[in-house]
Protein backbone atom coordinates (compact mmCIF):
# COMPACT_ATOMS: atom_id res chain seq x y z
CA UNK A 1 -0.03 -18.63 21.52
CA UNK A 2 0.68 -19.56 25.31
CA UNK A 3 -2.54 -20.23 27.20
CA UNK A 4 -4.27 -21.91 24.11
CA UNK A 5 -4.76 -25.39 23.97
CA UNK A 6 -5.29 -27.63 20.13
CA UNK A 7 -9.14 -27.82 21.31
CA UNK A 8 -9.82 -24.34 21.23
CA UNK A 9 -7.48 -23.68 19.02
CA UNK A 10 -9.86 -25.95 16.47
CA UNK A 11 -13.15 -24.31 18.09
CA UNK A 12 -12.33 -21.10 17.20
CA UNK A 13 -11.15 -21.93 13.73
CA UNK A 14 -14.29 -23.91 13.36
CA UNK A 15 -16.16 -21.01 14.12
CA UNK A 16 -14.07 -18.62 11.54
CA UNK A 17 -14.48 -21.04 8.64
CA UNK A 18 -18.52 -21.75 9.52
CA UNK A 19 -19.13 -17.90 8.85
CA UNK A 20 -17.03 -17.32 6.31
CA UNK A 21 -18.00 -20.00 4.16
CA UNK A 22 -21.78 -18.60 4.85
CA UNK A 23 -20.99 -15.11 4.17
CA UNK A 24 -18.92 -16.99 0.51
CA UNK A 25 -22.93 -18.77 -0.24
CA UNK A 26 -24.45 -15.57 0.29
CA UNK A 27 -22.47 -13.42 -2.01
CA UNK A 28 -22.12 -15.83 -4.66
CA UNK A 29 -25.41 -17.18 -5.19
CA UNK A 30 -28.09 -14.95 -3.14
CA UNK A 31 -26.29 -11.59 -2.16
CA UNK A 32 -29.64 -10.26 -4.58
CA UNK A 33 -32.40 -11.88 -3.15
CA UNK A 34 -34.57 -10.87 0.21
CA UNK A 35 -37.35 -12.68 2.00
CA UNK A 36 -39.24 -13.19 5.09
CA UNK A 37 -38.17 -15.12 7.60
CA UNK A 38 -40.85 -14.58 10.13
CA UNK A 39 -43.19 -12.38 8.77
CA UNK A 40 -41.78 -9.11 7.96
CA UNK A 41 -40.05 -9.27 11.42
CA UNK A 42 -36.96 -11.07 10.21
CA UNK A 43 -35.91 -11.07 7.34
CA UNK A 44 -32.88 -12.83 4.82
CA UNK A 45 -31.42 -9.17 3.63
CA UNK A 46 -27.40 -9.44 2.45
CA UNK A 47 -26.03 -6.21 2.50
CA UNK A 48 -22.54 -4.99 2.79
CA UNK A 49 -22.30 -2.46 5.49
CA UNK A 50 -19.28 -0.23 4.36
CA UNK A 51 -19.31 1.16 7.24
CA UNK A 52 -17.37 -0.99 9.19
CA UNK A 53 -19.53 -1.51 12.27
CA UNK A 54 -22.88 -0.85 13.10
CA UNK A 55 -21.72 1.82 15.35
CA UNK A 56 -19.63 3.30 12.30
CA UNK A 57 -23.46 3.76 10.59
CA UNK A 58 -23.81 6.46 13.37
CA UNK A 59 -20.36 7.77 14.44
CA UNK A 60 -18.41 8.76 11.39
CA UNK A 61 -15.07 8.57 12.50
CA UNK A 62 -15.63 4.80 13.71
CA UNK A 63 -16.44 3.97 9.58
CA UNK A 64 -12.67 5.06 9.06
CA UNK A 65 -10.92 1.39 7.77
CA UNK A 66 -7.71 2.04 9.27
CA UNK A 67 -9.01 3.01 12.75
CA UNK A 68 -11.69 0.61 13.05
CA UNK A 69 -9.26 -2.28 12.08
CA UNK A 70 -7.01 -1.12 14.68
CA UNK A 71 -9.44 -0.85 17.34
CA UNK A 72 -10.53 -4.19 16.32
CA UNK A 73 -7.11 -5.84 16.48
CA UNK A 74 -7.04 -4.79 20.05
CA UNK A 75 -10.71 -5.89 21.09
CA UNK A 76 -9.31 -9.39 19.95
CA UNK A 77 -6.01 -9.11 21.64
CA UNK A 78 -7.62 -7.86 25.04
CA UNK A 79 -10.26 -10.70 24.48
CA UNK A 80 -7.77 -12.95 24.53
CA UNK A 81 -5.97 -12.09 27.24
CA UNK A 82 -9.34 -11.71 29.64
CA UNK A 83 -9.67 -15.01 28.38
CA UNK A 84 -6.51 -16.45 29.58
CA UNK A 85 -6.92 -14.58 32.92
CA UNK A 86 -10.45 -15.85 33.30
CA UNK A 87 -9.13 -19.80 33.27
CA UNK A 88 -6.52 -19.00 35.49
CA UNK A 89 -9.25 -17.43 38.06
CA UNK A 90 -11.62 -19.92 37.45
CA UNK A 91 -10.99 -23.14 36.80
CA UNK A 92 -10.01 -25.15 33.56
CA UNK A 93 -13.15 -26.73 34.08
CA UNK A 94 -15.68 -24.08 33.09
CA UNK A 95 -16.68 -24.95 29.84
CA UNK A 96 -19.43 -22.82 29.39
CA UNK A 97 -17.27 -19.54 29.95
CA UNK A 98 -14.57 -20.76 27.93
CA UNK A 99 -16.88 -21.52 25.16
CA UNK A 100 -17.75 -17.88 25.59
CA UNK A 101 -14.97 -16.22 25.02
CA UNK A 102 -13.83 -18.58 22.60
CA UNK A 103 -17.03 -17.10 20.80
CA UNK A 104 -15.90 -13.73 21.19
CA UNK A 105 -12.57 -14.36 19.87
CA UNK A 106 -13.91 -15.87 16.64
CA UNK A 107 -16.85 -12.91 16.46
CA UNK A 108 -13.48 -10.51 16.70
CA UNK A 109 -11.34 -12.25 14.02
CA UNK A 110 -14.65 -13.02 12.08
CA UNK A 111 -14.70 -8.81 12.20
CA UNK A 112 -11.42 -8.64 11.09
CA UNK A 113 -11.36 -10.68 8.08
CA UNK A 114 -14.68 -9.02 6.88
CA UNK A 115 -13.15 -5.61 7.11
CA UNK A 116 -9.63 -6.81 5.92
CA UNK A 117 -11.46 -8.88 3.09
CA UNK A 118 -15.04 -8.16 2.34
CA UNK A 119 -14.34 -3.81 2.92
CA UNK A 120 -17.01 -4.19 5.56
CA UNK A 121 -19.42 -6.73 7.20
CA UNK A 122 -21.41 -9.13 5.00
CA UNK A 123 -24.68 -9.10 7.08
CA UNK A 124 -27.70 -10.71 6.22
CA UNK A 125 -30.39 -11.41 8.68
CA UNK A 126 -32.41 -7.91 9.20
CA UNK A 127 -34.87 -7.30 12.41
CA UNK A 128 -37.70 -5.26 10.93
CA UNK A 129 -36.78 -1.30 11.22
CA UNK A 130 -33.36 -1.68 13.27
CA UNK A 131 -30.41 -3.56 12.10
CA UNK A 132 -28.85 -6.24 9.44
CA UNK A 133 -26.33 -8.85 11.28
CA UNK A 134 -24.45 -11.92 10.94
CA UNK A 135 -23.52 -14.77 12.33
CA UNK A 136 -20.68 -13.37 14.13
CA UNK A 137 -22.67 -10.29 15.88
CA UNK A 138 -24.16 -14.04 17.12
CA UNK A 139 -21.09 -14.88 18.53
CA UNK A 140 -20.10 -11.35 20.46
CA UNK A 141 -23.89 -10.83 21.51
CA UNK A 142 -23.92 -14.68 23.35
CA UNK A 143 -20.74 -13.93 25.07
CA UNK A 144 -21.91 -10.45 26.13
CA UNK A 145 -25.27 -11.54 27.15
CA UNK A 146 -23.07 -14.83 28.88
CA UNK A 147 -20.64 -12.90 30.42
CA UNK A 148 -23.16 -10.77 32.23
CA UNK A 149 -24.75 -13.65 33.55
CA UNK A 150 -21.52 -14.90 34.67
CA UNK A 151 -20.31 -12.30 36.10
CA UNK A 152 -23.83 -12.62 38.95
CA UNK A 153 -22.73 -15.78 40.23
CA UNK A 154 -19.01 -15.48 40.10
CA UNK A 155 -17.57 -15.72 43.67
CA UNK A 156 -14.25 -14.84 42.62
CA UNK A 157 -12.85 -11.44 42.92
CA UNK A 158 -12.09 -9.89 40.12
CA UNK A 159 -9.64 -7.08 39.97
CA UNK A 160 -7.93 -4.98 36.77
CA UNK A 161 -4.99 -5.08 38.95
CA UNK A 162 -4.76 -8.34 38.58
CA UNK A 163 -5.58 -8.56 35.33
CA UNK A 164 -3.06 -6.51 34.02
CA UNK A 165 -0.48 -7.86 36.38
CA UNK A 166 -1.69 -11.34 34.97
CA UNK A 167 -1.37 -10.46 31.43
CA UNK A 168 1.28 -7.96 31.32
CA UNK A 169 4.29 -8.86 33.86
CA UNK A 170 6.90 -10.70 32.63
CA UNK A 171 8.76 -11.35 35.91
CA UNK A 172 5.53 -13.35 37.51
CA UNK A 173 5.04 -16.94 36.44
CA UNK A 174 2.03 -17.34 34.62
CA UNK A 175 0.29 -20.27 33.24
């Protein structure tokens, strides 16, 4: 994978393994047991949502396996390449964007694998009287709640011209 270095190669992989091997506690020794967290606020609730994604639990269509795993293989691969385009615009050196999309890339494969695998999300930590997540919604909600940030103080222009033409012509040289 051009544009990926051994370090986050390893972060990402990290990331993966940490919430898989959490969702593989869970199911095999407390997928049946629920308690408070904080109060009745949060609470430890494993559930497997079967339908795909938590917008799947209101749109039917997006609970289909086929089309959600599609759509999800090209989140990741569009991740990745606004990823690659953001360290060429940037700047090697921003760490804390790169550890944001490198977030967002393990919160998409993290997705995969649970739909691929598990025949839905493994989620276990419910906010009283709206939703049941994981660990990886942790991941994609930091680097959306990051990237919006970001994106205030950014001085560089930013352009889907250029992002395409970045990611998607061969002739130019790319890093």
């Amino acid at each position: 994978m051009k544009g990926v270095n051994k370090k986050d190669f390893f972060i990402v992989s990290l990331l993966v393994i940490i919430d898989q091997v959490i969702k593989l506690i869970i199911k095999f020794n407390f997928f049946d047991e629920t308690y408070n967290i904080i109060g009745d606020y949060v609470r430890f609730e494993p559930i497997i949502n079967h339908k795909m994604s938590w917008v799947g639990t209101f749109i039917d269509v997006l609970s289909n396996p086929i089309l959600i795993t599609v759509i999800n293989v090209i989140a990741i691969y569009l991740l990745f390449c606004s990823y690659r385009y953001f360290k060429f615009k940037t700047s090697e050196h921003n760490k804390n964007l790169n550890i944001l999309f490198l977030m967002a890339i393990a919160g998409g494969i993290c997705s995969l694998i649970d739909k691929v695998f598990w025949g839905g999300s493994l989620d276990y930590i419910a906010l009283k009287n709206l939703f049941i997540f994981d660990l990886k919604d942790c991941y994609i909600t930091f680097f959306g709640i990051g990237l919006i940030i970001y994106s205030f103080k950014m001085d560089d222009d930013i352009s889907l011209k250029e992002f395409f033409e970045f990611n998607f012509n061969k002739k130019k040289n790319r890093k």
